[in-house]
PDB file of N, CA and C in Angstrom:
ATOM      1  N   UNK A   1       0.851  -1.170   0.000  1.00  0.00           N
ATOM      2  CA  UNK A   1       0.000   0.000   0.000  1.00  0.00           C
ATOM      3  C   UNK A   1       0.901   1.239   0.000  1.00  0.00           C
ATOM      4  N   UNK A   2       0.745   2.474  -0.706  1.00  0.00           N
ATOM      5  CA  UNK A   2       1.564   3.314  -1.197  1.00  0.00           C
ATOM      6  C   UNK A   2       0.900   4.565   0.157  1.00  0.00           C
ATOM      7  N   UNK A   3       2.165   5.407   0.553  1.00  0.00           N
ATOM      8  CA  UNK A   3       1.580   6.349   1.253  1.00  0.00           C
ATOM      9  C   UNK A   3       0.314   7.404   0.431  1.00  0.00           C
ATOM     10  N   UNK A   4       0.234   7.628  -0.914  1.00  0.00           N
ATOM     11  CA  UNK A   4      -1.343   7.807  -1.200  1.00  0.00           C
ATOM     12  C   UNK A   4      -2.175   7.480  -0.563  1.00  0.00           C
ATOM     13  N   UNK A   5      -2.158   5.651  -0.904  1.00  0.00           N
ATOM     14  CA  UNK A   5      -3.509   4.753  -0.397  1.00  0.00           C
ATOM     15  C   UNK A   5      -4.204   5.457   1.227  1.00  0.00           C
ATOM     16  N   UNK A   6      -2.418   5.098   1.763  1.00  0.00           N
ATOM     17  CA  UNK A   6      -2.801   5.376   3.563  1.00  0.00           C
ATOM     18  C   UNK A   6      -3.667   6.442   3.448  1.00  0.00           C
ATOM     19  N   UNK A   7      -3.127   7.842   3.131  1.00  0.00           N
ATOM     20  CA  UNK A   7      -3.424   9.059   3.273  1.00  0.00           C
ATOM     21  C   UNK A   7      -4.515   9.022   2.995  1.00  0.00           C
ATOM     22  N   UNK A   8      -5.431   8.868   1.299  1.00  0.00           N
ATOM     23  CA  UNK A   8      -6.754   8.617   1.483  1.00  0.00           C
ATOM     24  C   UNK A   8      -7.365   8.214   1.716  1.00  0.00           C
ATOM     25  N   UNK A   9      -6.916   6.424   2.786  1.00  0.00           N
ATOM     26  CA  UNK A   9      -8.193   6.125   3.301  1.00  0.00           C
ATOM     27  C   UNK A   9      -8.496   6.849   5.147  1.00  0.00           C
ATOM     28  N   UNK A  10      -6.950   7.522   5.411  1.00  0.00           N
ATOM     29  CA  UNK A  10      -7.460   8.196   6.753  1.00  0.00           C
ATOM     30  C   UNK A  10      -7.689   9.124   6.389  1.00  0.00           C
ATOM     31  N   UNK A  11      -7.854  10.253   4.975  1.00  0.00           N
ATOM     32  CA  UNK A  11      -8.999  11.399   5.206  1.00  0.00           C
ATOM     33  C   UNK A  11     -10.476  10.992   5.355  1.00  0.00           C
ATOM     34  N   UNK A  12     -10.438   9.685   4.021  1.00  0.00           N
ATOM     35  CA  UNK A  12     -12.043   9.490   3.562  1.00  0.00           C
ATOM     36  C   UNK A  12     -12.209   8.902   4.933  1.00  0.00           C
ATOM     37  N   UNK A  13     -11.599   8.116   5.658  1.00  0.00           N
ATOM     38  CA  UNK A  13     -12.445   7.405   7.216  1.00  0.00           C
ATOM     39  C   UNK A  13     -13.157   8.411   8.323  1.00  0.00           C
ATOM     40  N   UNK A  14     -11.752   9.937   8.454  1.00  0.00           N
ATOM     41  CA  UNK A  14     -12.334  10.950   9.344  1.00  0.00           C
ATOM     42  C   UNK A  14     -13.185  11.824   8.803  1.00  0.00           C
ATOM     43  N   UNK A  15     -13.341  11.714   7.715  1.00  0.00           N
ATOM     44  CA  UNK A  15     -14.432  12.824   7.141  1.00  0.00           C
ATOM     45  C   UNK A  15     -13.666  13.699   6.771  1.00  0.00           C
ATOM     46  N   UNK A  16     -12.370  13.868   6.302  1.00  0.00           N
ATOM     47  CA  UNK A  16     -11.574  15.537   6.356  1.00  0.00           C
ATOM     48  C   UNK A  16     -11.682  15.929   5.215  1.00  0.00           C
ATOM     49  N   UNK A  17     -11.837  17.592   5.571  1.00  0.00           N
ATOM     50  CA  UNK A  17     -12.513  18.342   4.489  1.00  0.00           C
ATOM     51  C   UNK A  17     -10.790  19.032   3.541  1.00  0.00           C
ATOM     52  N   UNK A  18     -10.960  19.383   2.835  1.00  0.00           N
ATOM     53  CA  UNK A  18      -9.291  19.762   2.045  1.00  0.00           C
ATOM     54  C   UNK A  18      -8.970  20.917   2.989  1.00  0.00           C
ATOM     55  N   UNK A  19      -9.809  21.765   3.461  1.00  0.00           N
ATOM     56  CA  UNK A  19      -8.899  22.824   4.689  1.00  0.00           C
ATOM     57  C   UNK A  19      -8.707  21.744   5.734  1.00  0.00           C
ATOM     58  N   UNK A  20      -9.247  21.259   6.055  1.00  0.00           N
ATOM     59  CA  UNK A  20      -8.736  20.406   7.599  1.00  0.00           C
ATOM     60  C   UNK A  20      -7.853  19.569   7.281  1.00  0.00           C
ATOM     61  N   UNK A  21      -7.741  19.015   5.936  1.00  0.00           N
ATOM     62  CA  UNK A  21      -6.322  18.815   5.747  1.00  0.00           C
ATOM     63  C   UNK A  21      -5.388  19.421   5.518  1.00  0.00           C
ATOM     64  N   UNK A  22      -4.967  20.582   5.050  1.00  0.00           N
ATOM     65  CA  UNK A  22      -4.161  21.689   4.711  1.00  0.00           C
ATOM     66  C   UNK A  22      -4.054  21.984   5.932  1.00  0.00           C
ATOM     67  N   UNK A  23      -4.654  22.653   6.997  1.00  0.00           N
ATOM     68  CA  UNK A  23      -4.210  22.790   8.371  1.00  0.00           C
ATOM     69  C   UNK A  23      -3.735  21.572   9.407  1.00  0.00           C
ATOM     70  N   UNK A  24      -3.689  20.386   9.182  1.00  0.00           N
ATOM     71  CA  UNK A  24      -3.094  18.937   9.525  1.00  0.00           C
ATOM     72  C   UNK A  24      -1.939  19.208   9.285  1.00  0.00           C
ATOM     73  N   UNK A  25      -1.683  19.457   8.087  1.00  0.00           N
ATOM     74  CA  UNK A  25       0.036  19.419   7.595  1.00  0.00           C
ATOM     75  C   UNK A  25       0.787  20.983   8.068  1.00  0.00           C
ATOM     76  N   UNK A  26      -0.309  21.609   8.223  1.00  0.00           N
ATOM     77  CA  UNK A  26       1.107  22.569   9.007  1.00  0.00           C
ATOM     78  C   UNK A  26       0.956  22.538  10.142  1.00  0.00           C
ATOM     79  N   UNK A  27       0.604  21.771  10.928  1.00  0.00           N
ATOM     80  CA  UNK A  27       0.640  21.078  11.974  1.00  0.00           C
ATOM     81  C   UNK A  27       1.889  20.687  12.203  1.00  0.00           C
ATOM     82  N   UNK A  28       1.910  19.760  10.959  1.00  0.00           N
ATOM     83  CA  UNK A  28       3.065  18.530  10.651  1.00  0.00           C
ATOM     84  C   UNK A  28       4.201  19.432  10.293  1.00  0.00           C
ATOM     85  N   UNK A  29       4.452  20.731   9.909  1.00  0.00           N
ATOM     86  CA  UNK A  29       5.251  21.898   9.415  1.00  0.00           C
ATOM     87  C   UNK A  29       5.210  21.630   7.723  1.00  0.00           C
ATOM     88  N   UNK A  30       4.267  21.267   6.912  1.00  0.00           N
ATOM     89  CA  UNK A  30       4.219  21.369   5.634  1.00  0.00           C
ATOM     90  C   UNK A  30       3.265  22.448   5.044  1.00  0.00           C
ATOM     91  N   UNK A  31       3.649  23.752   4.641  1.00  0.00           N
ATOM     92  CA  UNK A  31       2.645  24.843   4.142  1.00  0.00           C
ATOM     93  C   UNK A  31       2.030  24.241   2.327  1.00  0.00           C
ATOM     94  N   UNK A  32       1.166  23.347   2.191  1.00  0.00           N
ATOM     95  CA  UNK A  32       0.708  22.955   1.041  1.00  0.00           C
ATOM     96  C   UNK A  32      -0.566  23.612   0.148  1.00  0.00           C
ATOM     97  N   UNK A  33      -0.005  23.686  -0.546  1.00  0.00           N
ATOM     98  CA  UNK A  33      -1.724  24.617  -1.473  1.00  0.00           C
ATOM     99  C   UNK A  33      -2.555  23.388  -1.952  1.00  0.00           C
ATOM    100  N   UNK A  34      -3.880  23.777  -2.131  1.00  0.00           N
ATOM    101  CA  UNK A  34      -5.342  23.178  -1.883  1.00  0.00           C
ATOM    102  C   UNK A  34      -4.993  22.072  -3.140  1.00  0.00           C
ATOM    103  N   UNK A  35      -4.389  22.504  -4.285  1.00  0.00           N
ATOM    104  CA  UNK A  35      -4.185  21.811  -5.487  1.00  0.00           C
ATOM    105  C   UNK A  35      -2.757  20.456  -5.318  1.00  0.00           C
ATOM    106  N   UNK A  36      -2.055  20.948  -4.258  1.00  0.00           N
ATOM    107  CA  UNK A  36      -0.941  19.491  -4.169  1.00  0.00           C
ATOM    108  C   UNK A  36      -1.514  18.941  -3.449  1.00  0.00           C
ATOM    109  N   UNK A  37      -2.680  19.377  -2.756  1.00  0.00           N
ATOM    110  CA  UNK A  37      -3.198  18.301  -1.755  1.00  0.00           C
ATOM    111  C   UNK A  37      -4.246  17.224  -2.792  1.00  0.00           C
ATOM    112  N   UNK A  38      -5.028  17.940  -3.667  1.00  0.00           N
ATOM    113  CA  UNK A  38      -5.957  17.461  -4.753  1.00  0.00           C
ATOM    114  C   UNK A  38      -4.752  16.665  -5.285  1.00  0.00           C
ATOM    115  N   UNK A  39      -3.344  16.721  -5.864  1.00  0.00           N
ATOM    116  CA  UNK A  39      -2.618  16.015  -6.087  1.00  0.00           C
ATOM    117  C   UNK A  39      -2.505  14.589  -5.788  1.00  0.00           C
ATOM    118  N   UNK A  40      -2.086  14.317  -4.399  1.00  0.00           N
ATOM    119  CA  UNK A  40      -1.844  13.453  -3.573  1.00  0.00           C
ATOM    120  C   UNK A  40      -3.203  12.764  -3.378  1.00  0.00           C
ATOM    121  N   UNK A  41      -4.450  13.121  -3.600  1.00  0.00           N
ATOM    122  CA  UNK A  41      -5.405  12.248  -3.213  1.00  0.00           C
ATOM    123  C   UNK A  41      -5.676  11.649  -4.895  1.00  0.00           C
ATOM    124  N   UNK A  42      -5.604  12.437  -5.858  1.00  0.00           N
ATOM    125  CA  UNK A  42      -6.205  11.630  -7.440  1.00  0.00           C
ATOM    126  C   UNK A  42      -5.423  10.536  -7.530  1.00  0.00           C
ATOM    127  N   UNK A  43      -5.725   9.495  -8.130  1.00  0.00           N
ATOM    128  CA  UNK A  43      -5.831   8.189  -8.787  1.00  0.00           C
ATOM    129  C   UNK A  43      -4.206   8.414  -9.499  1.00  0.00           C
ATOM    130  N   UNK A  44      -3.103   7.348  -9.210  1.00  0.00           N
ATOM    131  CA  UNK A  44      -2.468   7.052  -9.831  1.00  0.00           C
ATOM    132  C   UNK A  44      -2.334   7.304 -11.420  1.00  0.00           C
ATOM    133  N   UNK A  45      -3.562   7.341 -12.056  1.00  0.00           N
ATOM    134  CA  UNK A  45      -3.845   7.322 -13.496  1.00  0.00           C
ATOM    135  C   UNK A  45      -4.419   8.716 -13.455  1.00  0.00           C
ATOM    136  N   UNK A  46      -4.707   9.491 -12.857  1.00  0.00           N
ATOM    137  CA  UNK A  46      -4.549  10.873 -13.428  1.00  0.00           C
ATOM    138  C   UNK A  46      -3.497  11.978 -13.836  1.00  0.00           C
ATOM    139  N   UNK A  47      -3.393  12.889 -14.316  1.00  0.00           N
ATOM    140  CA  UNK A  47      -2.434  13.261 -15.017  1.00  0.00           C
ATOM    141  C   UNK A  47      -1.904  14.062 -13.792  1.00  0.00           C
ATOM    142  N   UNK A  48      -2.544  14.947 -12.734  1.00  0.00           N
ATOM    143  CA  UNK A  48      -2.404  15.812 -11.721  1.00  0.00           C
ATOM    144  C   UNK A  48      -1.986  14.843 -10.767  1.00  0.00           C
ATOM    145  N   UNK A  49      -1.671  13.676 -10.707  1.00  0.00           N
ATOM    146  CA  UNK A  49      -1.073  13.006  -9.711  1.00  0.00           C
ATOM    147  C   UNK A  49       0.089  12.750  -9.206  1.00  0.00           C
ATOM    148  N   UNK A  50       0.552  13.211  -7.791  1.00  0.00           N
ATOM    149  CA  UNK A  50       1.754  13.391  -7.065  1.00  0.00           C
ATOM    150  C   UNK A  50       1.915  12.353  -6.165  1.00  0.00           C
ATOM    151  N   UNK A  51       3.117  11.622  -5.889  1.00  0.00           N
ATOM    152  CA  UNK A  51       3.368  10.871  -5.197  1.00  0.00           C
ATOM    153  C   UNK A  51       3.856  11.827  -4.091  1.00  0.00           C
ATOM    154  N   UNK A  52       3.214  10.978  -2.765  1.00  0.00           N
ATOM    155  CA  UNK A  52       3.534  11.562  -1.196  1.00  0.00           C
ATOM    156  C   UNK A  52       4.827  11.245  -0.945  1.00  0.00           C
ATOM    157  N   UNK A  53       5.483  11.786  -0.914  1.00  0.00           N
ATOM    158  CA  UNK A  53       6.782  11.354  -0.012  1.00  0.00           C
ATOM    159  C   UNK A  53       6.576  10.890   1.388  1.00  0.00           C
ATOM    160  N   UNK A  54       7.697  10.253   2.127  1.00  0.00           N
ATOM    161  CA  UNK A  54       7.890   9.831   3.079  1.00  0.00           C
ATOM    162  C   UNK A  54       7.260  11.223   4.379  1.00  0.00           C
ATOM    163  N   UNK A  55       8.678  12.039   3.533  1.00  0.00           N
ATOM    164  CA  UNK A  55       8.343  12.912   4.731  1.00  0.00           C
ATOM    165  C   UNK A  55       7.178  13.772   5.056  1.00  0.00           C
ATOM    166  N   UNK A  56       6.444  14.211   3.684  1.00  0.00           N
ATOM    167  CA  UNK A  56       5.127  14.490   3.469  1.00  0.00           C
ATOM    168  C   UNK A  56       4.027  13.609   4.819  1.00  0.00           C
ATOM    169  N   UNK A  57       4.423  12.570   4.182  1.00  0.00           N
ATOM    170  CA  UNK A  57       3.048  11.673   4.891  1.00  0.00           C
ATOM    171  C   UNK A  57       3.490  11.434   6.446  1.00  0.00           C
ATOM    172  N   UNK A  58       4.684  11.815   7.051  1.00  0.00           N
ATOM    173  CA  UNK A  58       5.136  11.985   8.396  1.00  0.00           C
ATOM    174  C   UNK A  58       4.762  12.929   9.265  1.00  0.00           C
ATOM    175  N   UNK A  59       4.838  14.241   8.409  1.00  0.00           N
ATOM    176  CA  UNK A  59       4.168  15.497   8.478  1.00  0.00           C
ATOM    177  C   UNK A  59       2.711  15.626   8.888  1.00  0.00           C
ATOM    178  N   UNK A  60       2.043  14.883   7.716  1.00  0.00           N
ATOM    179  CA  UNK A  60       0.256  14.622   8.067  1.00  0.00           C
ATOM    180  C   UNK A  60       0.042  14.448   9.317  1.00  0.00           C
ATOM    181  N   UNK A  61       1.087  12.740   9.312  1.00  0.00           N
ATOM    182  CA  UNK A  61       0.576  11.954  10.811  1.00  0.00           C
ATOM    183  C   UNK A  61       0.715  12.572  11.929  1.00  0.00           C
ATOM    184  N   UNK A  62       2.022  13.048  11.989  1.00  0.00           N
ATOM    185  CA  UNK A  62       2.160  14.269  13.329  1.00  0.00           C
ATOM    186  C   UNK A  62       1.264  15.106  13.550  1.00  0.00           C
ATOM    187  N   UNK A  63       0.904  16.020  11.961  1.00  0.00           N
ATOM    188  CA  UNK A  63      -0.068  17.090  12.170  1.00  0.00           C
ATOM    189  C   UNK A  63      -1.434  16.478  12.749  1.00  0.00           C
ATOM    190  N   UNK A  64      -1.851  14.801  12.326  1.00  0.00           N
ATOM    191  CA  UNK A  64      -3.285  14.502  12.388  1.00  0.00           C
ATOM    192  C   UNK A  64      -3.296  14.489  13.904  1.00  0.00           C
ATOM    193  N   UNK A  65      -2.292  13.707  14.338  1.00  0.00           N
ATOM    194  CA  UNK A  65      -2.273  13.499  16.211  1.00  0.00           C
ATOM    195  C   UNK A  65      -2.321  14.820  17.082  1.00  0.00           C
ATOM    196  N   UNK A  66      -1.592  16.213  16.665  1.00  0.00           N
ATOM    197  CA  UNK A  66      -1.851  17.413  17.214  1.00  0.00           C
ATOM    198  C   UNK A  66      -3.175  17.355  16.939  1.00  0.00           C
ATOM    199  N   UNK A  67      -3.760  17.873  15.813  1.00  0.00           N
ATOM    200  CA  UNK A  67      -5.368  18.192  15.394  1.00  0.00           C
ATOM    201  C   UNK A  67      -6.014  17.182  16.120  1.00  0.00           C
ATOM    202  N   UNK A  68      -5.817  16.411  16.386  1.00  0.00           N
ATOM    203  CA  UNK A  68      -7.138  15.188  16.921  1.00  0.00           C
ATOM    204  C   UNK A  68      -6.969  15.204  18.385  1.00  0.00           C
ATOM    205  N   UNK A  69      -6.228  15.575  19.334  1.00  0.00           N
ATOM    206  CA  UNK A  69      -5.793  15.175  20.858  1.00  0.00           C
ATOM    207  C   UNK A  69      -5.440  16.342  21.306  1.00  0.00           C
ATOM    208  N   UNK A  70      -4.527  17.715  20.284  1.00  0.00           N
ATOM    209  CA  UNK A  70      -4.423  18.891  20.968  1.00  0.00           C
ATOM    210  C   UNK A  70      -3.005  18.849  21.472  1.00  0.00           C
ATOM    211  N   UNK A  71      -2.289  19.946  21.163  1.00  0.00           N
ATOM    212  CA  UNK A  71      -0.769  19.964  21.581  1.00  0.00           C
ATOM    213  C   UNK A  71      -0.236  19.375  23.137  1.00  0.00           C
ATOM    214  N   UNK A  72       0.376  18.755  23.197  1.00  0.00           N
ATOM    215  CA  UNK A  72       1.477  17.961  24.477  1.00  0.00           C
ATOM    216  C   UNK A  72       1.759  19.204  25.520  1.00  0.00           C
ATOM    217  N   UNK A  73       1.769  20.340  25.109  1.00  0.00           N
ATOM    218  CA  UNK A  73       2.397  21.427  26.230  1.00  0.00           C
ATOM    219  C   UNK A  73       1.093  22.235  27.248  1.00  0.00           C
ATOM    220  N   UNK A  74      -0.174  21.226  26.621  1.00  0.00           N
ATOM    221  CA  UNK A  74      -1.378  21.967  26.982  1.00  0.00           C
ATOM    222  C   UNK A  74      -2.271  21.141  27.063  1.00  0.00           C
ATOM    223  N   UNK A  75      -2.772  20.215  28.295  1.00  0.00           N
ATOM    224  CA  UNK A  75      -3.278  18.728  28.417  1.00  0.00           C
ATOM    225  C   UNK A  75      -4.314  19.337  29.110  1.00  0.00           C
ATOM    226  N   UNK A  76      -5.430  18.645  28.535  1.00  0.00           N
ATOM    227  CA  UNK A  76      -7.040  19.181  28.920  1.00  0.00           C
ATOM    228  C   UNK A  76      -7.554  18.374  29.522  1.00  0.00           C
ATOM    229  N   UNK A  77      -7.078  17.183  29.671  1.00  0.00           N
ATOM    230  CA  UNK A  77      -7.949  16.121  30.969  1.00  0.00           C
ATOM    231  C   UNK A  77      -6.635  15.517  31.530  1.00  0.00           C
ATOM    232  N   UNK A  78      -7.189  14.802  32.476  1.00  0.00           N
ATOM    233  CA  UNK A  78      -6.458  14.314  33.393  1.00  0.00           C
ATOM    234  C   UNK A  78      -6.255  12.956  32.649  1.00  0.00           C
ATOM    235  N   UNK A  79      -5.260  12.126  32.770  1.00  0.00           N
ATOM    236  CA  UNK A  79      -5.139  10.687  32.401  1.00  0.00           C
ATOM    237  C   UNK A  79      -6.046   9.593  32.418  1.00  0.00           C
ATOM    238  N   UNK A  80      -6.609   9.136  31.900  1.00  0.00           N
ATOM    239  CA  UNK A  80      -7.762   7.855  32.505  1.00  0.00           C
ATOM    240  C   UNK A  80      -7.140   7.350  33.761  1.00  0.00           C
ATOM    241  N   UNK A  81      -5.981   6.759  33.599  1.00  0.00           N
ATOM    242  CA  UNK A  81      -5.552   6.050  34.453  1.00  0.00           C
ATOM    243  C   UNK A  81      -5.069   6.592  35.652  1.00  0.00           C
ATOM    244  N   UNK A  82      -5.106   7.554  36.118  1.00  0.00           N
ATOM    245  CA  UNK A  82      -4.621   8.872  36.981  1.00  0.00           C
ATOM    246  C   UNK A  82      -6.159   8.956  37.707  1.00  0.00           C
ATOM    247  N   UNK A  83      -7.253   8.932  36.710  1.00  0.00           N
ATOM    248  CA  UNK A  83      -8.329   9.477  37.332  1.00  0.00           C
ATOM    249  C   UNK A  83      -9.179   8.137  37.528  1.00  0.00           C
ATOM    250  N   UNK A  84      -8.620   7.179  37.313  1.00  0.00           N
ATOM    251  CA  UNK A  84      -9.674   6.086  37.746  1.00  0.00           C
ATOM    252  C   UNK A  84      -8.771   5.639  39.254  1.00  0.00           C
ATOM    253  N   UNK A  85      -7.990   5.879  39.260  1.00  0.00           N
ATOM    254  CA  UNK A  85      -6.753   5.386  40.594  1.00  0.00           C
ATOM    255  C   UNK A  85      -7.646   6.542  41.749  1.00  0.00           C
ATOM    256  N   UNK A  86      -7.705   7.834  41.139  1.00  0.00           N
ATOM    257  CA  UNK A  86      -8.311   8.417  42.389  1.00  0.00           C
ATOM    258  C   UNK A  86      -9.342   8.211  42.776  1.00  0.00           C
ATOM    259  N   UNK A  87     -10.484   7.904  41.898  1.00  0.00           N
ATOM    260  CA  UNK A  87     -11.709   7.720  41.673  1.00  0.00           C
ATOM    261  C   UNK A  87     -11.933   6.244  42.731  1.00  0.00           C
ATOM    262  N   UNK A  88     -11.054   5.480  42.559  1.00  0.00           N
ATOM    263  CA  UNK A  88     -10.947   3.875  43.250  1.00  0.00           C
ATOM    264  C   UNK A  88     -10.428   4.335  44.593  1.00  0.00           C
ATOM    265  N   UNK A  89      -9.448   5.358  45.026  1.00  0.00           N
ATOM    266  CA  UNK A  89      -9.216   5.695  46.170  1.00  0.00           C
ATOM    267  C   UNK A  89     -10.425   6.331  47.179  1.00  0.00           C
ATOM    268  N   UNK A  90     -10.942   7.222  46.168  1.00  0.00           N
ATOM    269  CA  UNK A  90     -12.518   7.617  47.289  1.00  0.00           C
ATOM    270  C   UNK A  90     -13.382   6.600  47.311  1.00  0.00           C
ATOM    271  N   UNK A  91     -13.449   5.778  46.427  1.00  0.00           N
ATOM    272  CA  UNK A  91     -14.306   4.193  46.956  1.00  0.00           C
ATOM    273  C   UNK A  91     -14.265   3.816  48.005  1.00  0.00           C
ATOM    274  N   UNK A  92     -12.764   3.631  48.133  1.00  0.00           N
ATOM    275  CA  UNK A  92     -12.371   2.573  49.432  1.00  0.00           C
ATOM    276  C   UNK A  92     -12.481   3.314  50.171  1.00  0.00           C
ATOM    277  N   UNK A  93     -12.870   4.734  50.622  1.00  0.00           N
ATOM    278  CA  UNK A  93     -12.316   5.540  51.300  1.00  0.00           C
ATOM    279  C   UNK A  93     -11.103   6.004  52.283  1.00  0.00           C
ATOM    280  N   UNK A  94     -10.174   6.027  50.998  1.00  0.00           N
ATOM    281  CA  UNK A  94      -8.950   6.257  51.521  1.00  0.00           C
ATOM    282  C   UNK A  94      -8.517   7.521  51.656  1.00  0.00           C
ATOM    283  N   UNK A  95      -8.707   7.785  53.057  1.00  0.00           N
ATOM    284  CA  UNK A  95      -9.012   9.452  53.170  1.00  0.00           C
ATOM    285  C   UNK A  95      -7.209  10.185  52.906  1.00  0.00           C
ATOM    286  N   UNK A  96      -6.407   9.196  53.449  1.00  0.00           N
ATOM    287  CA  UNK A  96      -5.242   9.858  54.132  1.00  0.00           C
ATOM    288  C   UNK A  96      -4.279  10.061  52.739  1.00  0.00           C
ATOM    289  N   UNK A  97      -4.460   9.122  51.558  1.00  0.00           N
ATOM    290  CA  UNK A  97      -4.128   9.291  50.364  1.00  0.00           C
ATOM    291  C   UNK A  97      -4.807   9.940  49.110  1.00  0.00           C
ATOM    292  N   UNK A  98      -6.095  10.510  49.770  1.00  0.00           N
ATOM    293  CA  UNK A  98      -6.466  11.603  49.123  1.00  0.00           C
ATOM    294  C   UNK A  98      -5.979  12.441  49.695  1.00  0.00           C
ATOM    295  N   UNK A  99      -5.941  12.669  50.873  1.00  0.00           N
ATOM    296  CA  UNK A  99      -5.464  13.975  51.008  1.00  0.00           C
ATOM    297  C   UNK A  99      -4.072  14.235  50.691  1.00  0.00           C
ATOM    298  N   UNK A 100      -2.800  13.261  50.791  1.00  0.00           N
ATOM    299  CA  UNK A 100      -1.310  13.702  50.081  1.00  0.00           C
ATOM    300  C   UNK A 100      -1.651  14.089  48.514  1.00  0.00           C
ATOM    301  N   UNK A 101      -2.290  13.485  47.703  1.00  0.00           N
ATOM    302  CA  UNK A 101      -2.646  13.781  46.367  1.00  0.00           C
ATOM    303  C   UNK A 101      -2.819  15.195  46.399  1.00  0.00           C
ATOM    304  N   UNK A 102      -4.138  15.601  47.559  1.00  0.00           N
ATOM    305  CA  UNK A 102      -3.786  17.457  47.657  1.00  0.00           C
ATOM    306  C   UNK A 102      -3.228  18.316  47.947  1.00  0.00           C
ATOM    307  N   UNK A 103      -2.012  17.657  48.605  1.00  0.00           N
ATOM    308  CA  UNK A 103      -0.971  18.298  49.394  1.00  0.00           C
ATOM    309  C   UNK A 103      -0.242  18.455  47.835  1.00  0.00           C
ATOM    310  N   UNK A 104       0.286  17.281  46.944  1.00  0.00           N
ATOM    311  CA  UNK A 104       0.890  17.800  46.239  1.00  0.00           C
ATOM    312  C   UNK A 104       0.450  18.575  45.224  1.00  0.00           C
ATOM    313  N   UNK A 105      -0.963  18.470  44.611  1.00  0.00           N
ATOM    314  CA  UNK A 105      -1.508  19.458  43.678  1.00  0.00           C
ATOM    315  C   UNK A 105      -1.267  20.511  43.975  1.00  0.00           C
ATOM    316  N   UNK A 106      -1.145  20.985  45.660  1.00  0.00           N
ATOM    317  CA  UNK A 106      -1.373  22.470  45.993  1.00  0.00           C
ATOM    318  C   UNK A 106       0.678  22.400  46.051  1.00  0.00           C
ATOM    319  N   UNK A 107       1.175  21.473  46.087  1.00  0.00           N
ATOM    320  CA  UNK A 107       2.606  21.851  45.936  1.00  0.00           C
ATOM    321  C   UNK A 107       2.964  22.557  44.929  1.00  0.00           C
ATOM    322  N   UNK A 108       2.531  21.935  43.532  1.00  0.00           N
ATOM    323  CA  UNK A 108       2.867  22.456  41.944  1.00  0.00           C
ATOM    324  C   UNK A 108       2.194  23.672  41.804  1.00  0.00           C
ATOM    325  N   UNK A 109       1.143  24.042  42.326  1.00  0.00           N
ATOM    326  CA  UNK A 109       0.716  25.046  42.221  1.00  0.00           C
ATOM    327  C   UNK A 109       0.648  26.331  42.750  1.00  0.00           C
ATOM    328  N   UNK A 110       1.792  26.647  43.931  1.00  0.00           N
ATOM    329  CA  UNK A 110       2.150  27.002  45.188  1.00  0.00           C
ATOM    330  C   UNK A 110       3.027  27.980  44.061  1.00  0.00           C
ATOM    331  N   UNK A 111       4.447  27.719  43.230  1.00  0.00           N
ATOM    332  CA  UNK A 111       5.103  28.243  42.675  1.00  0.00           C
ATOM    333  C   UNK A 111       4.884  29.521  41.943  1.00  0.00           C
ATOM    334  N   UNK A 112       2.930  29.554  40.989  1.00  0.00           N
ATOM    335  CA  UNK A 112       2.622  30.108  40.291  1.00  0.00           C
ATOM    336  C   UNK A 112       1.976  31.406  40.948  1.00  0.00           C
ATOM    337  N   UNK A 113       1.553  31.153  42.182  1.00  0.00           N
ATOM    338  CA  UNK A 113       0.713  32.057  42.928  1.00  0.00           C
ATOM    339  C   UNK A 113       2.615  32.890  43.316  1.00  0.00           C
ATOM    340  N   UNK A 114       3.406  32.224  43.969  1.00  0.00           N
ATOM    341  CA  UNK A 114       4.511  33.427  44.380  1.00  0.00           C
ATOM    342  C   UNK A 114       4.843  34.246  43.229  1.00  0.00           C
ATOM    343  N   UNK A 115       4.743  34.004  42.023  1.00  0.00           N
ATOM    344  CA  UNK A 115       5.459  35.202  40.858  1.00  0.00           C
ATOM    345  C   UNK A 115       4.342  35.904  40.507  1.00  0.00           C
ATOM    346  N   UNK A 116       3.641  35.992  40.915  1.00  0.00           N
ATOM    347  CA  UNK A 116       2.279  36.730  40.418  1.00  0.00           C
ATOM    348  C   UNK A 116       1.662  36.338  39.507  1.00  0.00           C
ATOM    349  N   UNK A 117       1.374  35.511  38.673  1.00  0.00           N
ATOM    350  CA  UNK A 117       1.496  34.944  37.541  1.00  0.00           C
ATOM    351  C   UNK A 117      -0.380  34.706  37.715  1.00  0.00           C
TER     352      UNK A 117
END
């Protein structure tokens, strides 16, 4: 299977529209116009047809995982597994290890309140 194939069957699977792919790849750091992207998706046997490179289709994947989950430096939920551990701790009612859990939340967060921030 040729990185084409891949590429169009994970646009056609997520539904992606040619801007939401064009903004995927500069995600990925590739600035592509609407027509190399029309490239990369036509049929081997069309005349407008571009083969993806490696690094092209590396680009996507990176860009698709930012676009779909949201940048690494800026985490919007808590871990499943982080939050089912606490979640199982107030079950049992384990008071004394909930409460270090808040001792340290309010540790990390202790830093931001001294700079004014």
């Amino acid at each position: 299977m040729t990185n084409n194939n891949i590429f169009k069957k994970i646009c056609i699977a997520n539904n992606l529209r040619h801007f939401e792919i064009k903004d995927i790849f500069e995600l990925g750091g590739f600035e592509l116009s609407s027509s190399r992207i029309k490239a990369f998706m036509a049929g081997s046997q069309n005349k407008n047809y571009e083969k993806l490179s490696d690094e092209h289709m590396e680009g996507f994947l990176n860009g698709f995982i930012i676009y779909s989950r949201g940048p690494l430096d800026e985490p919007t939920a808590l871990p499943r597994t982080i939050e089912n551990a606490i979640i199982q701790l107030i079950d049992d009612g384990n008071l004394t290890a909930i409460e270090e859990i808040r001792s340290l939340i309010e540790d990390v967060e202790l830093p931001d309140s001294d700079t004014g921030d």
